[in-house]
N, C-alpha and C. Protein backbone atom coordinates (compact mmCIF):
# COMPACT_ATOMS: atom_id res chain seq x y z
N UNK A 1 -69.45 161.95 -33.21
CA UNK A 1 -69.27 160.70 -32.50
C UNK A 1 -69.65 159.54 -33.40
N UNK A 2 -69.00 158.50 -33.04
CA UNK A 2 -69.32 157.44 -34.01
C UNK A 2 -70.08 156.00 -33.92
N UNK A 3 -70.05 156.54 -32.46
CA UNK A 3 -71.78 155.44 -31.97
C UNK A 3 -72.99 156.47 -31.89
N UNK A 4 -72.93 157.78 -32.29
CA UNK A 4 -74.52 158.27 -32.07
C UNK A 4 -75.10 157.78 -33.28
N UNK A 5 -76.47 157.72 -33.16
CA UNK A 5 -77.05 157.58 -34.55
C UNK A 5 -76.88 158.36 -35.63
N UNK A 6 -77.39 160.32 -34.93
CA UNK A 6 -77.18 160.95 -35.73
C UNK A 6 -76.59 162.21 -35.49
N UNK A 7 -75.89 162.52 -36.60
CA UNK A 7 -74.81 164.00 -35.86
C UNK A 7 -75.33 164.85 -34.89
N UNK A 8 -74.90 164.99 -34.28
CA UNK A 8 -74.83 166.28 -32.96
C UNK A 8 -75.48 167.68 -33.76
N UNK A 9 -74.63 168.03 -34.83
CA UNK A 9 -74.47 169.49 -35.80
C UNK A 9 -73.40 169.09 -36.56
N UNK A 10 -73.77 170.56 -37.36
CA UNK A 10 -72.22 170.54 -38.36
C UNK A 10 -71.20 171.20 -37.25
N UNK A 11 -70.09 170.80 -37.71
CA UNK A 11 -68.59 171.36 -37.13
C UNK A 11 -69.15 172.84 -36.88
N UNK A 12 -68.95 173.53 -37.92
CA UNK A 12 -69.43 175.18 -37.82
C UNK A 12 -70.37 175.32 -36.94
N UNK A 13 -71.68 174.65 -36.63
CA UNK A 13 -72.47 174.99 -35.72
C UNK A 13 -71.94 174.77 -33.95
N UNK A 14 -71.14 174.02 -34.05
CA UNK A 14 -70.85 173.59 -32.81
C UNK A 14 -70.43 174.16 -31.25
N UNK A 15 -70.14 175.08 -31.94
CA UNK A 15 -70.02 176.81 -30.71
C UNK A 15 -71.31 176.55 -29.88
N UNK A 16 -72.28 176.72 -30.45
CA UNK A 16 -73.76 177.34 -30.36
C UNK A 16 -74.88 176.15 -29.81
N UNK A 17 -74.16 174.72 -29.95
CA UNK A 17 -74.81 173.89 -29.17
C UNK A 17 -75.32 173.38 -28.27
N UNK A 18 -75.60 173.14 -27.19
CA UNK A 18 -76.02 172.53 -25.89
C UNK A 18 -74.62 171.49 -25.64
N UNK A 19 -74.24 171.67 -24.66
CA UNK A 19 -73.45 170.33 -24.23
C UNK A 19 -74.33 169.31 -24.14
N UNK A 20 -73.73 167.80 -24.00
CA UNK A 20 -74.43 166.69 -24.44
C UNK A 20 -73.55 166.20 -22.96
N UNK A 21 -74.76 165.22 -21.96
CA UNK A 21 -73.76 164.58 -20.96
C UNK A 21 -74.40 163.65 -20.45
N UNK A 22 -73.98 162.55 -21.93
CA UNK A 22 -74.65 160.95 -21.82
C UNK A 22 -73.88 159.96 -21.11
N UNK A 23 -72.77 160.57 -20.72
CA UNK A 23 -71.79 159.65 -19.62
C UNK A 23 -71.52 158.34 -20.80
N UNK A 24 -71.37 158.55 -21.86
CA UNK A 24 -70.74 157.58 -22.97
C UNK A 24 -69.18 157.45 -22.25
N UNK A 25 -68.98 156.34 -22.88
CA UNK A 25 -67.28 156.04 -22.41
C UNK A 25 -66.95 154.98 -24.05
N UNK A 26 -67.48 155.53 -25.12
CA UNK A 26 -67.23 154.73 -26.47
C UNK A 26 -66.48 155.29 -27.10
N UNK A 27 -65.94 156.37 -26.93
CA UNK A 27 -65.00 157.38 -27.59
C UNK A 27 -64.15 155.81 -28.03
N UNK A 28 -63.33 156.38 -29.71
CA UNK A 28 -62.47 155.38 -30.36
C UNK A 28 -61.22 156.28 -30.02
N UNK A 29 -61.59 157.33 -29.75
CA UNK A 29 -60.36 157.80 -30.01
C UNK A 29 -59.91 158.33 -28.82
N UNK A 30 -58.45 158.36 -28.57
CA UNK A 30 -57.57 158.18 -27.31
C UNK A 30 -57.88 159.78 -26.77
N UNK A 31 -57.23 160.40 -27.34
CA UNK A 31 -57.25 162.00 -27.25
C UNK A 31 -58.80 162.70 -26.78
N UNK A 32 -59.73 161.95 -26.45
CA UNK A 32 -61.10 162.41 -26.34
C UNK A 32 -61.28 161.71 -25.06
N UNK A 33 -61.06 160.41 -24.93
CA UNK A 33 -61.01 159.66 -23.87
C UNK A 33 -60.49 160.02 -22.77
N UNK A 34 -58.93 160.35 -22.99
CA UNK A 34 -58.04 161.03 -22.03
C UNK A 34 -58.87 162.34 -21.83
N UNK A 35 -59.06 163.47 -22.62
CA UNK A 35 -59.51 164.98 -22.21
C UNK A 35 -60.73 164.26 -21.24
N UNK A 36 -61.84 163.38 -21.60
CA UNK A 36 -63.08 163.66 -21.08
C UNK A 36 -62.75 163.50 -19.19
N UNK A 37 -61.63 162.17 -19.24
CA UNK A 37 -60.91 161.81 -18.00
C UNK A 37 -60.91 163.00 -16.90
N UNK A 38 -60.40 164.39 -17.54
CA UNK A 38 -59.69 165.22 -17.08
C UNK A 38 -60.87 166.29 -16.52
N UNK A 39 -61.86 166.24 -17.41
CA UNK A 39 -62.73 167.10 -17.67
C UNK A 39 -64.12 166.90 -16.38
N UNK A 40 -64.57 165.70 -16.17
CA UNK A 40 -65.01 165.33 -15.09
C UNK A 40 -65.60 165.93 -13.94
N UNK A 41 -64.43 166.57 -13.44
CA UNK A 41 -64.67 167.43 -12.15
C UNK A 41 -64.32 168.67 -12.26
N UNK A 42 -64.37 169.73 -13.37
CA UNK A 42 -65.09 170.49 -13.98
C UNK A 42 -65.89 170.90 -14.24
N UNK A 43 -66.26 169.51 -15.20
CA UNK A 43 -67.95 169.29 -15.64
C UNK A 43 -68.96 169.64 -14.29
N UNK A 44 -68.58 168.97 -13.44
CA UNK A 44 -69.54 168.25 -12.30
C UNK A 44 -69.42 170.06 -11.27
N UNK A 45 -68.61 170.44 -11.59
CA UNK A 45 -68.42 171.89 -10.79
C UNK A 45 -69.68 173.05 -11.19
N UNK A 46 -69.21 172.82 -12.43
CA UNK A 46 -70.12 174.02 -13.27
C UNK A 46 -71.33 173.44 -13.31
N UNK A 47 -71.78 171.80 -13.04
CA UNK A 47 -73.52 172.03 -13.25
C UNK A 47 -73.87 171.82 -11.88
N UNK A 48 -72.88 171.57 -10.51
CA UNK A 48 -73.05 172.03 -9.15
C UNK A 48 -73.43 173.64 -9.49
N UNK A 49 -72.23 174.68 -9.74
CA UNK A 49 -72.57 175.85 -9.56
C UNK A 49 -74.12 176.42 -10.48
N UNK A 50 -74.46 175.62 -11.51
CA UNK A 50 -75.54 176.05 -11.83
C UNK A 50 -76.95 175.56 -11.20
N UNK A 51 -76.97 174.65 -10.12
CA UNK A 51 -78.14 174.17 -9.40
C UNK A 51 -77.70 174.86 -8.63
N UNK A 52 -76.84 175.33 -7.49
CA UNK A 52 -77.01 176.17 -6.52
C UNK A 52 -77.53 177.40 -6.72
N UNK A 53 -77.00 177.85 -8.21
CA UNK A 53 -77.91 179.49 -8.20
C UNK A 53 -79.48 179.14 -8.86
N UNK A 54 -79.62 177.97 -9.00
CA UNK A 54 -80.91 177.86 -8.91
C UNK A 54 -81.49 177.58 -7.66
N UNK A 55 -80.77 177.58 -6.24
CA UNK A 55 -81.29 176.71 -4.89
C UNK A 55 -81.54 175.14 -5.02
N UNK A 56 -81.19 174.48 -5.71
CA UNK A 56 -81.08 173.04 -6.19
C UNK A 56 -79.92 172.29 -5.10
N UNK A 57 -79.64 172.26 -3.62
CA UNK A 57 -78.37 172.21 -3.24
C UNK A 57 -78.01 170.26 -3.27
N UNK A 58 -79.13 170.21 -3.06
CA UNK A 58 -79.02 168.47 -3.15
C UNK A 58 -78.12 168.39 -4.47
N UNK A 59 -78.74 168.74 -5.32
CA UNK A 59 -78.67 168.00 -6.78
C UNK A 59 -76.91 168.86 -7.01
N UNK A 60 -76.63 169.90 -6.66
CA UNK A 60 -75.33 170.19 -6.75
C UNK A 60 -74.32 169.63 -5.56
N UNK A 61 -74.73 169.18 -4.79
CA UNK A 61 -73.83 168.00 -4.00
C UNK A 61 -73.64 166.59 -4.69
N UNK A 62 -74.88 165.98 -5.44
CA UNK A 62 -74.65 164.70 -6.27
C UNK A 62 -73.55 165.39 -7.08
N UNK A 63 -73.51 166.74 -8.17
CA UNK A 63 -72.42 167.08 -8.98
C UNK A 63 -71.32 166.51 -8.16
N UNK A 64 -71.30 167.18 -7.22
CA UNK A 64 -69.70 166.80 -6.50
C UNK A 64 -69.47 165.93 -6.33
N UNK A 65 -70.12 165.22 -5.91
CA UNK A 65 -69.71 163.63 -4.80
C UNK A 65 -69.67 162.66 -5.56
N UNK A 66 -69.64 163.06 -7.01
CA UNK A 66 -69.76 161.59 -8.23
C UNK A 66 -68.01 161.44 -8.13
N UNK A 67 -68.06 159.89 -7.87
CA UNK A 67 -67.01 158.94 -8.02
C UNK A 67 -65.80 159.38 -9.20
N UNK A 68 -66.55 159.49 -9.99
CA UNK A 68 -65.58 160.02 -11.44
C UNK A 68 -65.00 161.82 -11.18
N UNK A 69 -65.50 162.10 -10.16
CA UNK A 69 -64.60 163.76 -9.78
C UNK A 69 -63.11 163.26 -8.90
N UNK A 70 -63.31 162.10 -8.42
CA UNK A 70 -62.01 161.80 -8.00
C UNK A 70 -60.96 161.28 -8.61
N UNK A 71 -61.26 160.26 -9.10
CA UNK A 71 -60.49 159.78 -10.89
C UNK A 71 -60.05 160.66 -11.33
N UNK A 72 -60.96 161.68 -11.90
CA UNK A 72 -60.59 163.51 -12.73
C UNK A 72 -59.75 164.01 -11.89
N UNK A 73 -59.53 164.20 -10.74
CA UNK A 73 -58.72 164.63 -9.69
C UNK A 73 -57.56 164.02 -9.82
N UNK A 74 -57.57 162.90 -9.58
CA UNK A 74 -56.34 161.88 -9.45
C UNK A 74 -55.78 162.35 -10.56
N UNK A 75 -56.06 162.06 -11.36
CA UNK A 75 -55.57 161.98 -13.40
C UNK A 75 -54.72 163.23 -13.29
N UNK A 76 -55.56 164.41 -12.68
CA UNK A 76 -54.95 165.49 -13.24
C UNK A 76 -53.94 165.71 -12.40
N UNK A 77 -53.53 165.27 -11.46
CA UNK A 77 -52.64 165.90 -10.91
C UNK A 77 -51.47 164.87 -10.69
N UNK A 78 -51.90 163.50 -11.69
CA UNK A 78 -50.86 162.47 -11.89
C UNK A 78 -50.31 163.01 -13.13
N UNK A 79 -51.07 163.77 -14.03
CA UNK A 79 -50.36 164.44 -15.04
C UNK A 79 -50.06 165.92 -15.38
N UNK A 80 -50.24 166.69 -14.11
CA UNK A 80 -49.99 167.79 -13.88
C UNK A 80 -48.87 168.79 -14.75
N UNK A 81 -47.56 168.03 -14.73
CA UNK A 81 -46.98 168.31 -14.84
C UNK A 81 -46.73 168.41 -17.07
N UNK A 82 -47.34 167.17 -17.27
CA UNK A 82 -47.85 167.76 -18.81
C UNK A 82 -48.62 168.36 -19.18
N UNK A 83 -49.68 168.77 -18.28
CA UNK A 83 -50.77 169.38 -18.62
C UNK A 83 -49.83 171.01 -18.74
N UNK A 84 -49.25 171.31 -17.47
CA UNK A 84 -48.80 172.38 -17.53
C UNK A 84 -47.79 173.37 -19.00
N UNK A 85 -46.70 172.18 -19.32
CA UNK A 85 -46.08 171.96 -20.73
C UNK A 85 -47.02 171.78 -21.98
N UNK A 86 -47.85 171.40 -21.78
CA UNK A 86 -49.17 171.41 -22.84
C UNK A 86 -50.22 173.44 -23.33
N UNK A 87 -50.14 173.67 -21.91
CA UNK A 87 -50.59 174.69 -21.82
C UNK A 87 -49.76 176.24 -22.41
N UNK A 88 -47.95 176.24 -21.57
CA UNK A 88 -47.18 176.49 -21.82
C UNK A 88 -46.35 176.54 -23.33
N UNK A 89 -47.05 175.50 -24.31
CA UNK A 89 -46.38 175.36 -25.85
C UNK A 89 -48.07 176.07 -26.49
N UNK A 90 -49.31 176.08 -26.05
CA UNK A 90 -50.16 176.55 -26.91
C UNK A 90 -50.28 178.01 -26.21
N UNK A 91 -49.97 178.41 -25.43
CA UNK A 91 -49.92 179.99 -25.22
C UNK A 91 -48.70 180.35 -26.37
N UNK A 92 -47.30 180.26 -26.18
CA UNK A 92 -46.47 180.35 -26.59
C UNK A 92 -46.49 180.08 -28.60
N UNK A 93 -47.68 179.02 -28.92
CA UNK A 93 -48.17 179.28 -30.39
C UNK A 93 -49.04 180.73 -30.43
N UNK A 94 -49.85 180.81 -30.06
CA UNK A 94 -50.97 181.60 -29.95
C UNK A 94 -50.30 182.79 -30.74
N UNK A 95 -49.30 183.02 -29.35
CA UNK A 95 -48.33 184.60 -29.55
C UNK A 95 -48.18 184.47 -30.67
N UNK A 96 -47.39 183.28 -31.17
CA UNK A 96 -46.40 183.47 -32.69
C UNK A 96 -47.78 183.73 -33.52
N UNK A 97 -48.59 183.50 -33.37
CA UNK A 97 -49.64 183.43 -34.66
C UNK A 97 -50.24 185.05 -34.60
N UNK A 98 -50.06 185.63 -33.85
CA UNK A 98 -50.96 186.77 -33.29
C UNK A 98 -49.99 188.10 -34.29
């Protein structure tokens, strides 16, 4: 990132990291901006489902009920239809490479 102070990790390490979820919106770049858009109410799913199996139910209802899971919602299913063609051309690489 190019407003943190200091790197996250190296590239190579980056598997093995902690997700980071500073609710930044400085991304320069389009392609990161758009995914994070998408990503949202996902995000907000999986750290709901991880406070509920901790009994946390409050704090996995805030996951849900954040404003930006509806946006993520909206987005995705205003672009549904590329997402799907997006998905459809990198399966279809995969094969050829395999």
């Amino acid at each position: 990132c190019d407003y943190w102070e200091t790197k996250m990790c190296s590239v190579f390490d980056f598997r093995d990291q902690p997700f980071v979820k500073d609710h930044c919106t400085q991304c320069i770049s389009g392609c990161y901006r758009d995914a994070s858009v998408l990503m949202h109410a996902g995000i907000s799913l999986s750290s709901a489902m991880e406070d509920l199996r901790k009994g946390k139910l409050k704090s996995a209802l805030r996951h849900i009920s954040k404003p930006t899971n509806f946006s993520s919602i909206k987005t995705m299913l205003q672009d549904w239809k590329t997402i799907r063609q997006m998905a459809k051309t990198h399966t279809s690489v995969a094969k050829n490479e395999s």
